[in-house]
C-alpha atoms as a PDB file:
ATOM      1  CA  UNK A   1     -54.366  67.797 -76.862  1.00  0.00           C
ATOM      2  CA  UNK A   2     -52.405  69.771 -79.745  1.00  0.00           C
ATOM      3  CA  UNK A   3     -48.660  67.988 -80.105  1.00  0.00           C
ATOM      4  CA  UNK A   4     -46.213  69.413 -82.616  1.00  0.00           C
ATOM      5  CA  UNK A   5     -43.637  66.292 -82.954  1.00  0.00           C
ATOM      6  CA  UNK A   6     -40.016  67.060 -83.903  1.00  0.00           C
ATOM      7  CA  UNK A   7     -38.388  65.634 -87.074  1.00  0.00           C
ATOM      8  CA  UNK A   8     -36.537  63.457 -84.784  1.00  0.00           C
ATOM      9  CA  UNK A   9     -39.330  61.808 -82.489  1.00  0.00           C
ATOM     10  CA  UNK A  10     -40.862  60.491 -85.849  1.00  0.00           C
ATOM     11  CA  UNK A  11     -43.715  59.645 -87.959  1.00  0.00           C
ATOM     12  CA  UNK A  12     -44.791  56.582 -86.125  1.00  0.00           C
ATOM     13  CA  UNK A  13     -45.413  58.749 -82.303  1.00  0.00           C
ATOM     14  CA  UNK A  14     -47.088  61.379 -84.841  1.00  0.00           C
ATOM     15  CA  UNK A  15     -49.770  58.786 -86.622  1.00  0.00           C
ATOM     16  CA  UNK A  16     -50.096  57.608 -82.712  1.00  0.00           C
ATOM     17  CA  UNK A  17     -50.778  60.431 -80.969  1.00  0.00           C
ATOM     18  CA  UNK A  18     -53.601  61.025 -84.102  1.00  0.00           C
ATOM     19  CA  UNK A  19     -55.090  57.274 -83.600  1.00  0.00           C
ATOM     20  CA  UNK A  20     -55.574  58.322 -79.800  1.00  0.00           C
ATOM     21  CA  UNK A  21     -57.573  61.716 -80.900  1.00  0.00           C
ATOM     22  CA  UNK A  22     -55.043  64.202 -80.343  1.00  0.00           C
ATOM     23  CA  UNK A  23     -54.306  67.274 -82.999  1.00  0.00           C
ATOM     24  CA  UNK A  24     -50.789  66.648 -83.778  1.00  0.00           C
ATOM     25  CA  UNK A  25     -48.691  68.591 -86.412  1.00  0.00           C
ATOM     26  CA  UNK A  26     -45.971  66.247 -87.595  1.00  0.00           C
ATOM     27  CA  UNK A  27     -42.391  68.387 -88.890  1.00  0.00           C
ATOM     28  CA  UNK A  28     -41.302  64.913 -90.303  1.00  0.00           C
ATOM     29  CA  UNK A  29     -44.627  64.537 -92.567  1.00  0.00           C
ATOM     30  CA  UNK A  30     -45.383  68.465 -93.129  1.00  0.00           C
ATOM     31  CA  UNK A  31     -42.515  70.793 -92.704  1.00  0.00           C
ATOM     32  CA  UNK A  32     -39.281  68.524 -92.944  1.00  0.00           C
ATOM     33  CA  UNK A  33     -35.822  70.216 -92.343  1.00  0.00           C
ATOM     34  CA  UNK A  34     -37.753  72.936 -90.609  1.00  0.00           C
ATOM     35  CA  UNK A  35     -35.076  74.790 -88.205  1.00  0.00           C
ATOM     36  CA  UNK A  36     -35.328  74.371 -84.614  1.00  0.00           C
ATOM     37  CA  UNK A  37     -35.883  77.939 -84.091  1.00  0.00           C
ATOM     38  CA  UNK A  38     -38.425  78.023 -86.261  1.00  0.00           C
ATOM     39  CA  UNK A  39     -40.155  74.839 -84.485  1.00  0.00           C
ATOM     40  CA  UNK A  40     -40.096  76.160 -81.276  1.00  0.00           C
ATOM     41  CA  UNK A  41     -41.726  79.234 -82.735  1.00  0.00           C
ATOM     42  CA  UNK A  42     -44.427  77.766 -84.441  1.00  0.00           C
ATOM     43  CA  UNK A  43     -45.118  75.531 -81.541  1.00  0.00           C
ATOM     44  CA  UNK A  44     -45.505  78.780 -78.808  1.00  0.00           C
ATOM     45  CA  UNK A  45     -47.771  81.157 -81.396  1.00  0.00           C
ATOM     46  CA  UNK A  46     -49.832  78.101 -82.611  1.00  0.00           C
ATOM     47  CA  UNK A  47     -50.215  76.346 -79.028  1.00  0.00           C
ATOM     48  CA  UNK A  48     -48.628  73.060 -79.546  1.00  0.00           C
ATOM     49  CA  UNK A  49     -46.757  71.151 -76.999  1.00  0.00           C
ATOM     50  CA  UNK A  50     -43.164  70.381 -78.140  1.00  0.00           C
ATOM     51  CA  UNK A  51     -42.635  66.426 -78.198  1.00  0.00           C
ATOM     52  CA  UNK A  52     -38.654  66.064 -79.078  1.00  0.00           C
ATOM     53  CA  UNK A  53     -35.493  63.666 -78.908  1.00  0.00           C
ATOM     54  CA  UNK A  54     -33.570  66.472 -79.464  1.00  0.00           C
ATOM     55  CA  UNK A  55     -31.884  68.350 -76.467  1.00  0.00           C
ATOM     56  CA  UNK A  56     -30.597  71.158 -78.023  1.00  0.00           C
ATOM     57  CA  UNK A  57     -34.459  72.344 -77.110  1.00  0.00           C
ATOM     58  CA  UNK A  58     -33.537  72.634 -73.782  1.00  0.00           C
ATOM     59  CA  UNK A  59     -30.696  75.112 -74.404  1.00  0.00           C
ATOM     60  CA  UNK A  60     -33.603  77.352 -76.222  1.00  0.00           C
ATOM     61  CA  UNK A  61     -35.758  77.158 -73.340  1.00  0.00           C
ATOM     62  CA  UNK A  62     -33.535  77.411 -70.709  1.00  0.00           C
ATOM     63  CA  UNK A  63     -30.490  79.337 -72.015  1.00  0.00           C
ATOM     64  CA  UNK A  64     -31.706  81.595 -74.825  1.00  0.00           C
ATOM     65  CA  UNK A  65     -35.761  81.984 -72.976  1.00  0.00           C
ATOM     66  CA  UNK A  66     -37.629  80.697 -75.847  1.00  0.00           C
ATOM     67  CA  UNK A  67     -41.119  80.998 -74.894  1.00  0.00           C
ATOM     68  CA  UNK A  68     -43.453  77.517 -74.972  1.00  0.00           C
ATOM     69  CA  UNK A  69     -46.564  76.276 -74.273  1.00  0.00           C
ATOM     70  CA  UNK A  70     -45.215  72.967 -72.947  1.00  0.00           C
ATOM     71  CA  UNK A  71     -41.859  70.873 -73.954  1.00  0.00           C
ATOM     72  CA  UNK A  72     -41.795  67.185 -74.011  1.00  0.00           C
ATOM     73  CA  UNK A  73     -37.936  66.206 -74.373  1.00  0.00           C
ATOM     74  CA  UNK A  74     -37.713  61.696 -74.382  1.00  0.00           C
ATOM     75  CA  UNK A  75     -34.494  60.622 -73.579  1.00  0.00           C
ATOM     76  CA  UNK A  76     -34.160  57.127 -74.055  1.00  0.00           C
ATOM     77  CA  UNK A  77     -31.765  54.631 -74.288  1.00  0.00           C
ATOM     78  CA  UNK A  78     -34.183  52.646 -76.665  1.00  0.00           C
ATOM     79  CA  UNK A  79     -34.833  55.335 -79.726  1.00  0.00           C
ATOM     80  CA  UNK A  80     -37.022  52.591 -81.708  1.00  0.00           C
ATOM     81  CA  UNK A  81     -40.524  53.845 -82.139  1.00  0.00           C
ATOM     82  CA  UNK A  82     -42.745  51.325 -80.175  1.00  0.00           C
ATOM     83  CA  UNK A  83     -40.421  52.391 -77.044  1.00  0.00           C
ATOM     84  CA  UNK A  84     -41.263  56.310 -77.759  1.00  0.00           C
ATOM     85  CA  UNK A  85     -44.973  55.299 -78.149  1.00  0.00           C
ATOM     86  CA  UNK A  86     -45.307  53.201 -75.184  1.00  0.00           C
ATOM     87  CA  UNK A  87     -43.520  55.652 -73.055  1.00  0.00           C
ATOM     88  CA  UNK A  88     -45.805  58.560 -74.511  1.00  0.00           C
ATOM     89  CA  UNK A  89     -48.824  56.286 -73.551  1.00  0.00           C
ATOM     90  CA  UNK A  90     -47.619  55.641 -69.709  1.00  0.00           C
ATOM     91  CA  UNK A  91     -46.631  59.682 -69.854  1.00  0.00           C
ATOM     92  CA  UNK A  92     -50.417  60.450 -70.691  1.00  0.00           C
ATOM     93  CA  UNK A  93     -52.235  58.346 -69.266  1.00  0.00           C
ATOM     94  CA  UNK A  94     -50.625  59.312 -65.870  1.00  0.00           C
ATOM     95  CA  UNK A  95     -49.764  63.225 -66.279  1.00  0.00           C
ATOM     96  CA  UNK A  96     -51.535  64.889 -69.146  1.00  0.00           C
ATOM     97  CA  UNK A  97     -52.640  67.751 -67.032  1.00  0.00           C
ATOM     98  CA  UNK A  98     -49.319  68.645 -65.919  1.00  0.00           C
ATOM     99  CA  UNK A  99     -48.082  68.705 -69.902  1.00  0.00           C
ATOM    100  CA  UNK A 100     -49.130  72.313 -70.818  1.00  0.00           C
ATOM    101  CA  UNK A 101     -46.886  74.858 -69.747  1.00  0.00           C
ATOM    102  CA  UNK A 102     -44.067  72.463 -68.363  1.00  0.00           C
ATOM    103  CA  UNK A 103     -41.091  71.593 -69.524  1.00  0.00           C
ATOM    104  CA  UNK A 104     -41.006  67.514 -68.991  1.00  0.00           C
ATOM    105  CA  UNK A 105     -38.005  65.313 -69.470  1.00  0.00           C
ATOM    106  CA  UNK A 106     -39.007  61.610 -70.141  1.00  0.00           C
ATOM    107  CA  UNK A 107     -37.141  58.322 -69.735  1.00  0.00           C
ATOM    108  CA  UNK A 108     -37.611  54.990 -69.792  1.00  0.00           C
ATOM    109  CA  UNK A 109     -38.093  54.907 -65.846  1.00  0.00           C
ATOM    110  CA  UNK A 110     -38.525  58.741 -64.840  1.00  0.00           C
ATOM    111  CA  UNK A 111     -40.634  61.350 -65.648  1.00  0.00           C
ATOM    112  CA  UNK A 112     -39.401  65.601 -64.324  1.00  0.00           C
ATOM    113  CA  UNK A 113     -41.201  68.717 -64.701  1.00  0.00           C
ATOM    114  CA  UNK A 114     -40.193  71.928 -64.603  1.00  0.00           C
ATOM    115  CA  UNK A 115     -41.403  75.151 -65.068  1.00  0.00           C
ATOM    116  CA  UNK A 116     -40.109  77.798 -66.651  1.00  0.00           C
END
């Protein structure tokens, strides 16, 4: 799968997600301060799925219709980066065909999709 990870969500889910195989385009590592506009952008034209900590994405989806090809917002109460990873690996393992296209809110005990 192509994953575009946020500034926020980190290097460490970024070098992850490229040990498991997956195409990932890291803002943290190759675009830093990179607006959010501009990420959300890039992700839609390019075909990335948005992985983020940062819920000021959902306002762009939902409130000003940004276009996407699949958002990935993690809420959780733990922020370190083995809790983002191992809740990325239980979130793919389990519903990687329901990623594209979807907006999906992630925490530490529930997983939502929407579409939009």
């Amino acid at each position: 799968m192509r994953f575009l990870v946020d500034e926020s969500t980190g290097v460490v889910v970024a070098r992850w997600l490229q040990e498991q195989g997956h195409e990932v385009f890291s803002v943290y590592e190759e675009a830093r301060g990179m607006d959010d506009d501009s990420i959300i952008q890039k992700a839609f034209a390019e075909n990335w799925i948005l992985i983020t900590n940062d819920k000021d994405f959902g306002d762009k989806v939902y409130r000003d219709n940004y276009l996407h090809k699949g958002v990935i917002l993690l809420r959780l109460e733990n922020e370190r980066a083995a809790n983002k990873v191992d809740t990325l690996r239980r979130l793919l393992a389990a519903y990687s065909e329901e990623l594209p296209g979807n907006f999906t809110v992630v925490t530490e005990t529930q997983i939502r999709f929407a579409k939009c």
